[in-house]
C-alpha atoms as a PDB file:
ATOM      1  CA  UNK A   1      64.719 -38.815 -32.606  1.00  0.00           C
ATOM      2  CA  UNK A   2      61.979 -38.095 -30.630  1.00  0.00           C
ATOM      3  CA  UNK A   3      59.424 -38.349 -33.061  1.00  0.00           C
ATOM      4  CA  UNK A   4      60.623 -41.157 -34.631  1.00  0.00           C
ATOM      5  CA  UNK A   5      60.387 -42.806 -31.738  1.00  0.00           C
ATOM      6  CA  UNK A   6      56.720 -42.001 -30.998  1.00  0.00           C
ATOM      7  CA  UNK A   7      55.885 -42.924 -34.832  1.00  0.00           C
ATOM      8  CA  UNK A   8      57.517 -46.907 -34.131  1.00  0.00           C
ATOM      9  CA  UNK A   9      54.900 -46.554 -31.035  1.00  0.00           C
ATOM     10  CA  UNK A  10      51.949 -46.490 -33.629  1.00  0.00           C
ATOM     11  CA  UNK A  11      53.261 -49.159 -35.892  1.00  0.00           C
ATOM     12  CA  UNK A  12      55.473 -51.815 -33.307  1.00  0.00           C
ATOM     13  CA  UNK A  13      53.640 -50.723 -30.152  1.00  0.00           C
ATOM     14  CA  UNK A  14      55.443 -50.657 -26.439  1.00  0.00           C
ATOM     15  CA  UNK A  15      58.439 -52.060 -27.434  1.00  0.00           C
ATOM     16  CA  UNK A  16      59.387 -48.598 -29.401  1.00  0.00           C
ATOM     17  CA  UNK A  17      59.912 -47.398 -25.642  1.00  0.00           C
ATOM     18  CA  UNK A  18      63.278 -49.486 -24.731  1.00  0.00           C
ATOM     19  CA  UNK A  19      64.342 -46.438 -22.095  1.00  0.00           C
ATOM     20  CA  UNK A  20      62.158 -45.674 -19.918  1.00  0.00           C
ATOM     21  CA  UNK A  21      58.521 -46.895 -20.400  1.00  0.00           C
ATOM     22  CA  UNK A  22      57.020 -45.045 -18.084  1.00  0.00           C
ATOM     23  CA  UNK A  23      58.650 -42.005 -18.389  1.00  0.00           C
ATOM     24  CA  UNK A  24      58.481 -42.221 -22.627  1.00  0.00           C
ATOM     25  CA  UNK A  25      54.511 -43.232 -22.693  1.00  0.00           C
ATOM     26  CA  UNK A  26      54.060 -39.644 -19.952  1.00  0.00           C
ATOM     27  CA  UNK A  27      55.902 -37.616 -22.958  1.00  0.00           C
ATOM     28  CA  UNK A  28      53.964 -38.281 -25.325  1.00  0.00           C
ATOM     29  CA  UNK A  29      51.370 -35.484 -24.049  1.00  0.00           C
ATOM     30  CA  UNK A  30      52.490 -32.721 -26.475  1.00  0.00           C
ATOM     31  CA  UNK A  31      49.896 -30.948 -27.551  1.00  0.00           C
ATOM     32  CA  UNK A  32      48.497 -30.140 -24.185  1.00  0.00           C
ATOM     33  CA  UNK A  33      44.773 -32.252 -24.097  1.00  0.00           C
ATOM     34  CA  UNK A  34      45.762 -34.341 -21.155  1.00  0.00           C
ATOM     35  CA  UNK A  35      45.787 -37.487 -23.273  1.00  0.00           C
ATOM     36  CA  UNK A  36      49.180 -39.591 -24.030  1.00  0.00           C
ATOM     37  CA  UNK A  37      50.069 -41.723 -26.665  1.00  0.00           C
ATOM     38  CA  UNK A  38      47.191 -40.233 -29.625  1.00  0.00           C
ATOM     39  CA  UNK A  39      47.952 -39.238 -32.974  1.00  0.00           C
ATOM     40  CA  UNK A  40      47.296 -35.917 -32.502  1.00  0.00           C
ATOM     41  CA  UNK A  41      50.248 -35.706 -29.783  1.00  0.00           C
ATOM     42  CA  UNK A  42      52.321 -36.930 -33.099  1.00  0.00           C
ATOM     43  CA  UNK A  43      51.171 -34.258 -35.508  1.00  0.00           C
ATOM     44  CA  UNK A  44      52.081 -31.604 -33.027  1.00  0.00           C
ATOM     45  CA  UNK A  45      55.488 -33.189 -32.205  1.00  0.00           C
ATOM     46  CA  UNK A  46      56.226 -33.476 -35.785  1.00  0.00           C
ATOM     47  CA  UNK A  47      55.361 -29.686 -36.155  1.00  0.00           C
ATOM     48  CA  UNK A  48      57.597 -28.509 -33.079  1.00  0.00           C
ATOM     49  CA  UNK A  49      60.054 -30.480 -34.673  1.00  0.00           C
ATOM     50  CA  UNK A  50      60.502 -28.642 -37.959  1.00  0.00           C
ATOM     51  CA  UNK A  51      59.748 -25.561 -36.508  1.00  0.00           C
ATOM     52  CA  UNK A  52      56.016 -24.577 -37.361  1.00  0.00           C
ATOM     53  CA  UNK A  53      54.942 -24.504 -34.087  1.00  0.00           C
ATOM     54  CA  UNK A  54      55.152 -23.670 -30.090  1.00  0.00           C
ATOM     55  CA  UNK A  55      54.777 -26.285 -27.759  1.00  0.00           C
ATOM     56  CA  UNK A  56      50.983 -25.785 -26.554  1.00  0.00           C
ATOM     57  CA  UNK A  57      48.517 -25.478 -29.811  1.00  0.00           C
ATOM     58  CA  UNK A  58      45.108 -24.227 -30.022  1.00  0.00           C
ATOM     59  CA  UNK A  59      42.669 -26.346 -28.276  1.00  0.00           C
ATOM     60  CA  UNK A  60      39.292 -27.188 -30.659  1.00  0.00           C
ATOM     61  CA  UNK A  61      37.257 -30.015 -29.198  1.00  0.00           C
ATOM     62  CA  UNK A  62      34.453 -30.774 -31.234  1.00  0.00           C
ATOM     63  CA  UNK A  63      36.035 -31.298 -34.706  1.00  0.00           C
ATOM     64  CA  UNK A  64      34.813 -33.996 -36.499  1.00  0.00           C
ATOM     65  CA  UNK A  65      36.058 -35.975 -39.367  1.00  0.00           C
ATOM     66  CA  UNK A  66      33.888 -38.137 -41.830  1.00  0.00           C
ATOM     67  CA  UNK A  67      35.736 -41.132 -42.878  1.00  0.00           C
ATOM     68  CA  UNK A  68      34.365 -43.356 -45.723  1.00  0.00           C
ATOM     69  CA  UNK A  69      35.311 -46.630 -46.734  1.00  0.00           C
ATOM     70  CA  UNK A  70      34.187 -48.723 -49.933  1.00  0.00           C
ATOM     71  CA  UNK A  71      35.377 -51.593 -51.358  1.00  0.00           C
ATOM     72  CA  UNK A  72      38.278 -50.355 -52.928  1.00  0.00           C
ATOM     73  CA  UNK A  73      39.089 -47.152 -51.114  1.00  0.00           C
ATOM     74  CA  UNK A  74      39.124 -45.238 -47.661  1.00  0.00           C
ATOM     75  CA  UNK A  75      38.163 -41.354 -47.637  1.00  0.00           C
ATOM     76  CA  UNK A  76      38.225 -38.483 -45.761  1.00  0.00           C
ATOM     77  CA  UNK A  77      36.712 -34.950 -46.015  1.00  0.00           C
ATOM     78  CA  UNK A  78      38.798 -33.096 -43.915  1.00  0.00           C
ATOM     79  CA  UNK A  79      42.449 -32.163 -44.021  1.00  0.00           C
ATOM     80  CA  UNK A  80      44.302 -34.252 -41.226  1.00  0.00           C
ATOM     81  CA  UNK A  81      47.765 -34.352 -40.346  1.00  0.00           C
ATOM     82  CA  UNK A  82      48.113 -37.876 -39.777  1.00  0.00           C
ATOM     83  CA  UNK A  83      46.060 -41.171 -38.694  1.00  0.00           C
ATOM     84  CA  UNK A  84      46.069 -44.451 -37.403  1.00  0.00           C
ATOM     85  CA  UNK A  85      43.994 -47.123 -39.167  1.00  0.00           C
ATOM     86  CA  UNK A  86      43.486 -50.007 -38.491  1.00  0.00           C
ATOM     87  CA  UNK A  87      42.395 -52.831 -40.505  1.00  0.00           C
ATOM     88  CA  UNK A  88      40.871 -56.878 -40.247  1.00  0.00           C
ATOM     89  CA  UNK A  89      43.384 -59.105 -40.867  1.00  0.00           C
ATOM     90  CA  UNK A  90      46.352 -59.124 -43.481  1.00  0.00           C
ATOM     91  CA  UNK A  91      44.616 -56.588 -46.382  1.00  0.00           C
ATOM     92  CA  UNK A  92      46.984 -55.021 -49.275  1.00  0.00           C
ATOM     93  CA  UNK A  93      47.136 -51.247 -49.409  1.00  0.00           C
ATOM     94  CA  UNK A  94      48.460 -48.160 -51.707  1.00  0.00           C
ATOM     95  CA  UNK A  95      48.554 -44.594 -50.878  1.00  0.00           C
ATOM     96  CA  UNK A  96      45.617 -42.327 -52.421  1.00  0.00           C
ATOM     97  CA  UNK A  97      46.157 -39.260 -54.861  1.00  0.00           C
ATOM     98  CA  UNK A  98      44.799 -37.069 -51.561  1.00  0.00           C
ATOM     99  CA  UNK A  99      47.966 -38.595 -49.623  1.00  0.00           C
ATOM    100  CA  UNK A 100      50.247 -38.570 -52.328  1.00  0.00           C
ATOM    101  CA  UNK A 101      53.078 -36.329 -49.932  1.00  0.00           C
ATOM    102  CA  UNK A 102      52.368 -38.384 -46.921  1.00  0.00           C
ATOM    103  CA  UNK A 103      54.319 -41.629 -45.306  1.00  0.00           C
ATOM    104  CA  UNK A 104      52.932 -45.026 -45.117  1.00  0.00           C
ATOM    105  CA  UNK A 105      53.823 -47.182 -42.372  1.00  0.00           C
ATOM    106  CA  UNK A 106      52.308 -50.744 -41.937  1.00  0.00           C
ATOM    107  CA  UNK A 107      52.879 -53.461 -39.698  1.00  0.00           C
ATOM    108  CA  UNK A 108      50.095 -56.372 -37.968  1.00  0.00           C
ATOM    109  CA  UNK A 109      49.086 -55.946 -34.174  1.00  0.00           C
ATOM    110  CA  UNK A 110      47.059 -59.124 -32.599  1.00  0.00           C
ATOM    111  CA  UNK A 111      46.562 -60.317 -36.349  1.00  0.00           C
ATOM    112  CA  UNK A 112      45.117 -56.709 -37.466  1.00  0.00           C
ATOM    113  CA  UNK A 113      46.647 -54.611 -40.020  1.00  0.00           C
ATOM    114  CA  UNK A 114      47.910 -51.199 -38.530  1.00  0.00           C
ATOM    115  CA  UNK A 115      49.026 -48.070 -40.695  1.00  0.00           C
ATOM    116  CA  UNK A 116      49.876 -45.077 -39.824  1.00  0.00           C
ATOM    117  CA  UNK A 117      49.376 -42.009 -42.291  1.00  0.00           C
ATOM    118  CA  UNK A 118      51.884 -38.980 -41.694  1.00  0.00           C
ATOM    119  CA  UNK A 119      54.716 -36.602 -42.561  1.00  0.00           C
ATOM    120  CA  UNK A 120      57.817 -34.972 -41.131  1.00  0.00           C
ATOM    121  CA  UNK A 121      58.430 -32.387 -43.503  1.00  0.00           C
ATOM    122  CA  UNK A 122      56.641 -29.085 -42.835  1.00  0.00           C
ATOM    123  CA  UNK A 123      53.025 -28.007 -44.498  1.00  0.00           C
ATOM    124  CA  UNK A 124      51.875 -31.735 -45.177  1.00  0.00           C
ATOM    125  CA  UNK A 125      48.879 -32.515 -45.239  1.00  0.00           C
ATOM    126  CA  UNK A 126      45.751 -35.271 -46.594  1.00  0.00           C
ATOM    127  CA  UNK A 127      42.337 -35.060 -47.593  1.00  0.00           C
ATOM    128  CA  UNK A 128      40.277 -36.919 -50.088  1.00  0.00           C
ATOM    129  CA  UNK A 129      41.062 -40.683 -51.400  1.00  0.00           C
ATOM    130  CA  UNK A 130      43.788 -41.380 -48.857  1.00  0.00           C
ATOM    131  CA  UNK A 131      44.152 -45.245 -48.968  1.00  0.00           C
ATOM    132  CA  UNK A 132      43.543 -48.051 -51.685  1.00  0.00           C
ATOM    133  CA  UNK A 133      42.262 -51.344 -50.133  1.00  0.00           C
ATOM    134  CA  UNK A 134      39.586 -53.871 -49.615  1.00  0.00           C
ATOM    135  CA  UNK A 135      40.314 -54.394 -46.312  1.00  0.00           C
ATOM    136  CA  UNK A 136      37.538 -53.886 -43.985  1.00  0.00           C
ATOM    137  CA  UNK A 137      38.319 -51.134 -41.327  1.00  0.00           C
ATOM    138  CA  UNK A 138      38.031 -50.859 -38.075  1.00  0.00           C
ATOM    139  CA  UNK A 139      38.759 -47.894 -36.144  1.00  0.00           C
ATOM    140  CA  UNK A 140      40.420 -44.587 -37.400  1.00  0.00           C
ATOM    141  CA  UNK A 141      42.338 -42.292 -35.067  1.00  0.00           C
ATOM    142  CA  UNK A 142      43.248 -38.657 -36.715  1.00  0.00           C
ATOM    143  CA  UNK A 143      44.451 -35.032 -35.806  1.00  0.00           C
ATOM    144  CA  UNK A 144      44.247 -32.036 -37.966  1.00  0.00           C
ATOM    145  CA  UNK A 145      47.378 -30.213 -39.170  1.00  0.00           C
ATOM    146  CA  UNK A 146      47.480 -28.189 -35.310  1.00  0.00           C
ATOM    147  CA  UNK A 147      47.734 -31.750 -33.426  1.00  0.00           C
ATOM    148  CA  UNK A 148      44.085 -30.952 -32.638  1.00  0.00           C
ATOM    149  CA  UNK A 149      42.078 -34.587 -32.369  1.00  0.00           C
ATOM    150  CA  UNK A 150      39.004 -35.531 -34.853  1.00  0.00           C
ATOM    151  CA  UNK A 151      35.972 -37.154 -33.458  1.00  0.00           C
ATOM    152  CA  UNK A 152      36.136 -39.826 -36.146  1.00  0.00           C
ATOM    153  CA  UNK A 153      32.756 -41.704 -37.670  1.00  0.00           C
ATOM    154  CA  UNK A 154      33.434 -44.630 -39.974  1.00  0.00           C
ATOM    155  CA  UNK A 155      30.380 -44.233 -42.914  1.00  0.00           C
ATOM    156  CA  UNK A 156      29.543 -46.656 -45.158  1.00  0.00           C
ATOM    157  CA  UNK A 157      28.958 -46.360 -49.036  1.00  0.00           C
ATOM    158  CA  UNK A 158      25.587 -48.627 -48.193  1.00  0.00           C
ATOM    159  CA  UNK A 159      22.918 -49.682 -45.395  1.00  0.00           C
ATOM    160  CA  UNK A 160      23.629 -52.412 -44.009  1.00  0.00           C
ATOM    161  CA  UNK A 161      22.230 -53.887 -40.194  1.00  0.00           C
ATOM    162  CA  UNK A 162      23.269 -56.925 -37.762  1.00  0.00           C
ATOM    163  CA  UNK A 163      22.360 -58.343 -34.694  1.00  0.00           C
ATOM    164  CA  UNK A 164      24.797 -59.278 -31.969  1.00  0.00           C
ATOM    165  CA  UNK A 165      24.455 -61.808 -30.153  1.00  0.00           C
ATOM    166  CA  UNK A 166      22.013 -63.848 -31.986  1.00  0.00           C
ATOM    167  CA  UNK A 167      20.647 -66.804 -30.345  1.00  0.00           C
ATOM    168  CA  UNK A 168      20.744 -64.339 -27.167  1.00  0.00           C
ATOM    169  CA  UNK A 169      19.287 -64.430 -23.633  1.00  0.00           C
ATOM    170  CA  UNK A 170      17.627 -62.263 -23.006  1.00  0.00           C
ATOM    171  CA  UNK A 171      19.854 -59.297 -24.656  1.00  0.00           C
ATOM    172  CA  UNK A 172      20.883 -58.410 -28.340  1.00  0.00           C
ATOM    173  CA  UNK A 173      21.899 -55.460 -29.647  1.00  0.00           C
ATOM    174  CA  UNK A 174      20.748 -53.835 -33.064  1.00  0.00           C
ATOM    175  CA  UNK A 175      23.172 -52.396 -35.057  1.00  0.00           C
ATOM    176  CA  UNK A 176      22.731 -50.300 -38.381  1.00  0.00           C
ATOM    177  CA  UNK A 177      25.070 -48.219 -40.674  1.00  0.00           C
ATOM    178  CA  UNK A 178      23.665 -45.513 -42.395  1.00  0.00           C
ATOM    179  CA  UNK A 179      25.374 -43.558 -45.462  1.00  0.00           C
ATOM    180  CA  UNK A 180      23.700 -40.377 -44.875  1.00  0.00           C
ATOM    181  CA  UNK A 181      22.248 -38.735 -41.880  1.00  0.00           C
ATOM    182  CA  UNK A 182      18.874 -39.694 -41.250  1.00  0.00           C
ATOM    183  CA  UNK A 183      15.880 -40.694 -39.425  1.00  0.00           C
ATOM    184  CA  UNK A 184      15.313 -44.440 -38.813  1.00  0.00           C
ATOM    185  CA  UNK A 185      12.702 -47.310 -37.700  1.00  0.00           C
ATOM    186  CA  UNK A 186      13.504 -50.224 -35.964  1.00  0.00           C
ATOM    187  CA  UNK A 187      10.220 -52.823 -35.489  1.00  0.00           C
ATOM    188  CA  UNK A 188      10.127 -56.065 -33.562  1.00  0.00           C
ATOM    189  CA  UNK A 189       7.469 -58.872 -34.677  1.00  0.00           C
ATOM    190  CA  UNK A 190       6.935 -62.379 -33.371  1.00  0.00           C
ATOM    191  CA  UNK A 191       6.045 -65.061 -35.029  1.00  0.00           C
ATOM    192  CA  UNK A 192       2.358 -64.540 -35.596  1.00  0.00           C
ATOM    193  CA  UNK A 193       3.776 -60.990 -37.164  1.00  0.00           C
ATOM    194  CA  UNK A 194       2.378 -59.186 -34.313  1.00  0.00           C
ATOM    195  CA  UNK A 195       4.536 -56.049 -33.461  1.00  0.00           C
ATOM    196  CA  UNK A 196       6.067 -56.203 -29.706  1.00  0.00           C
ATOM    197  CA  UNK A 197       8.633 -53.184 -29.816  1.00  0.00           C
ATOM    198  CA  UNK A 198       9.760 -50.030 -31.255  1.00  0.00           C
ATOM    199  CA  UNK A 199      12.493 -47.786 -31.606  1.00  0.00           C
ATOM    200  CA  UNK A 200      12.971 -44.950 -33.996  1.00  0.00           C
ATOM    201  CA  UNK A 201      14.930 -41.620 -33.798  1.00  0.00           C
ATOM    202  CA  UNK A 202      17.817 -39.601 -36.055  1.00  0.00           C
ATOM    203  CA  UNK A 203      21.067 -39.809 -36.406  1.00  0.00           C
ATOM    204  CA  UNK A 204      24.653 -38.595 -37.718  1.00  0.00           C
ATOM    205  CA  UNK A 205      26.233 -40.742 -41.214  1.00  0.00           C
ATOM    206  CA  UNK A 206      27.529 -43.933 -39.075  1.00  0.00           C
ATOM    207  CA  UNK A 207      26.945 -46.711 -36.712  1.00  0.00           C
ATOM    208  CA  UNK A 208      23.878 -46.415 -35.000  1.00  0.00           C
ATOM    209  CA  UNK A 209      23.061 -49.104 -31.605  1.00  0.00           C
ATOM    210  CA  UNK A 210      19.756 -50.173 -30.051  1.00  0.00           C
ATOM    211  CA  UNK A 211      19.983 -52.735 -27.523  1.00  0.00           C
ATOM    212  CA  UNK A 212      16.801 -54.658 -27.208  1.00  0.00           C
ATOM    213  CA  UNK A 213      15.541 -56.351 -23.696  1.00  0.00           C
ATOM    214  CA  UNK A 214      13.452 -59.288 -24.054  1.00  0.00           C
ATOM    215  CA  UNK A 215      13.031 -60.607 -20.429  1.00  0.00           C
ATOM    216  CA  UNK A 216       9.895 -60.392 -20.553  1.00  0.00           C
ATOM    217  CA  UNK A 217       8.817 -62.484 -24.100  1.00  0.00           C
ATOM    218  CA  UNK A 218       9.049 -66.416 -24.585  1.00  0.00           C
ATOM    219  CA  UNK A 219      11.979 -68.378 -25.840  1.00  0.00           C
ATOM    220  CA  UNK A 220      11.120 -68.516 -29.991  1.00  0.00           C
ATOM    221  CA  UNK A 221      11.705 -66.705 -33.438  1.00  0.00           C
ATOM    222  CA  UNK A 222      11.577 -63.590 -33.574  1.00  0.00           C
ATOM    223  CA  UNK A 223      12.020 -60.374 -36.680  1.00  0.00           C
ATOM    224  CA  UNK A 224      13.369 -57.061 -36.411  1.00  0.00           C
ATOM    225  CA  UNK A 225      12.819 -55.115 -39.517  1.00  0.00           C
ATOM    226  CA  UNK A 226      14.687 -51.802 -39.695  1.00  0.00           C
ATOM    227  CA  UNK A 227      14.135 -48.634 -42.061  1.00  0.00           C
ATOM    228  CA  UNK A 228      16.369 -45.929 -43.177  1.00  0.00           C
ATOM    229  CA  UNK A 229      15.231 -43.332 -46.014  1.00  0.00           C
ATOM    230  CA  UNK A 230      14.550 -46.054 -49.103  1.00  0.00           C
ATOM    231  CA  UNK A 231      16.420 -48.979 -47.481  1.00  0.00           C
ATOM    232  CA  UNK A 232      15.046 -51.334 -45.545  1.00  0.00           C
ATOM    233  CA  UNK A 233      15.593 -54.826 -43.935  1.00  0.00           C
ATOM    234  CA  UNK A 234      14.189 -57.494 -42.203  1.00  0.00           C
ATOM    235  CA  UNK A 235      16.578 -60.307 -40.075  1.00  0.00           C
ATOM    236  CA  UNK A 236      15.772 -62.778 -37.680  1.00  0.00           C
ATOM    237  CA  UNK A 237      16.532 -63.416 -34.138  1.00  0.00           C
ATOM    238  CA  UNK A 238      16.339 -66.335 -31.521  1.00  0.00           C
ATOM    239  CA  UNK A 239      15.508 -66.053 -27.943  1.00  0.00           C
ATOM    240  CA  UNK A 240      16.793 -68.925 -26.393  1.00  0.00           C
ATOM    241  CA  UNK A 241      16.340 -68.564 -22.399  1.00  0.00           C
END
């Protein structure tokens, strides 16, 4: 009942706690990490429950897991033992061949689409093509088959870079996605094409920031051209003070 319980929590939110809210949300902390209410408190729950496990699991921190979405189909490369996804808006969605033994349950939070990926019967796991949909996603919670949590990065199939906000005053924030680990150039030109700024470094597969401060240039047009391996792209911004 328990766990049942806790899985509603993922899919219908508060309202799954109708006893004691409180005391139900403080429960949740299962597997020991000092954090309620994750997915990884789930997993762990789920493996008490059928009798794979002992309360407190083996603690490993720094796990990662590589999720990648195209626009058909979310992947992982990692087992897990369940995850939260959610999605933009109302999007249509199948289980993948690499979740085949796993539950799907779906429902829409503050006009997002929410699913939650998971099992209660003992030894389940996913990896691989987990999800079909075109739905564009937005955050990805996971644990591993010990209730341990994944650091989770969102990679894209392709570069792509935005600005945000843009007109701004006198801050904007450049943001790229890169497929593959790599280094990367970001340059800032005015309108005469002179360069006025910088930025370059390395980075993981995912969503790389640089925030750009331009308190001390004129109101105008401006172009930020940034360069990844073979990609490349040039946008425009406007400083409006």
């Amino acid at each position: 009942a328990d766990a049942v319980v806790f899985t509603n929590y993922f899919i219908y939110g508060y309202s799954a706690f109708s006893v004691n809210l409180e005391g139900q949300k403080a429960a949740t902390e299962i597997n020991g990490d000092g954090i309620a209410l994750t997915v990884a408190d789930l997993v762990y729950l789920i493996r008490i429950v059928v009798g794979d496990a002992e309360p407190i699991p083996k603690v490993a921190p720094n796990i990662f897991l590589n999720v990648t979405t195209d626009e058909k189909s979310v992947m992982i490369d990692s087992e897990i033992g369940a995850a939260y996804f959610v999605f933009e808006g109302p999007v249509n969605l199948a289980l993948g061949e690499g979740a085949a033994c796993m539950e799907l349950a779906v429902n829409m939070i503050d006009g997002n689409t929410v699913v939650l990926l998971y099992s209660f019967e003992k030894g389940r796991t996913a990896s691989g093509t987990v999800l079909y949909t075109s739905g564009k996603l937005l955050s990805v919670e996971a644990a591993d088959y010990n209730g341990n949590s994944y650091k989770t990065a969102i990679i894209p199939d392709v570069f792509s870079s935005r600005s945000y906000p843009n007109p701004f005053n006198p801050v904007t924030t450049i943001e790229m996605t890169l497929p593959v680990a790599s280094e990367w150039n970001i340059d800032i030109y005015n309108i005469a094409g002179q360069r006025i700024a910088a930025f370059d470094g390395y980075s993981r597969a995912g969503k790389v920031e640089v925030v750009w401060d331009a308190s001390n240039f004129a109101s105008g047009i401006y172009f930020y051209r940034t360069r990844i391996g073979e990609y490349s792209s040039t946008e425009k911004l406007m400083l409006v003070k």
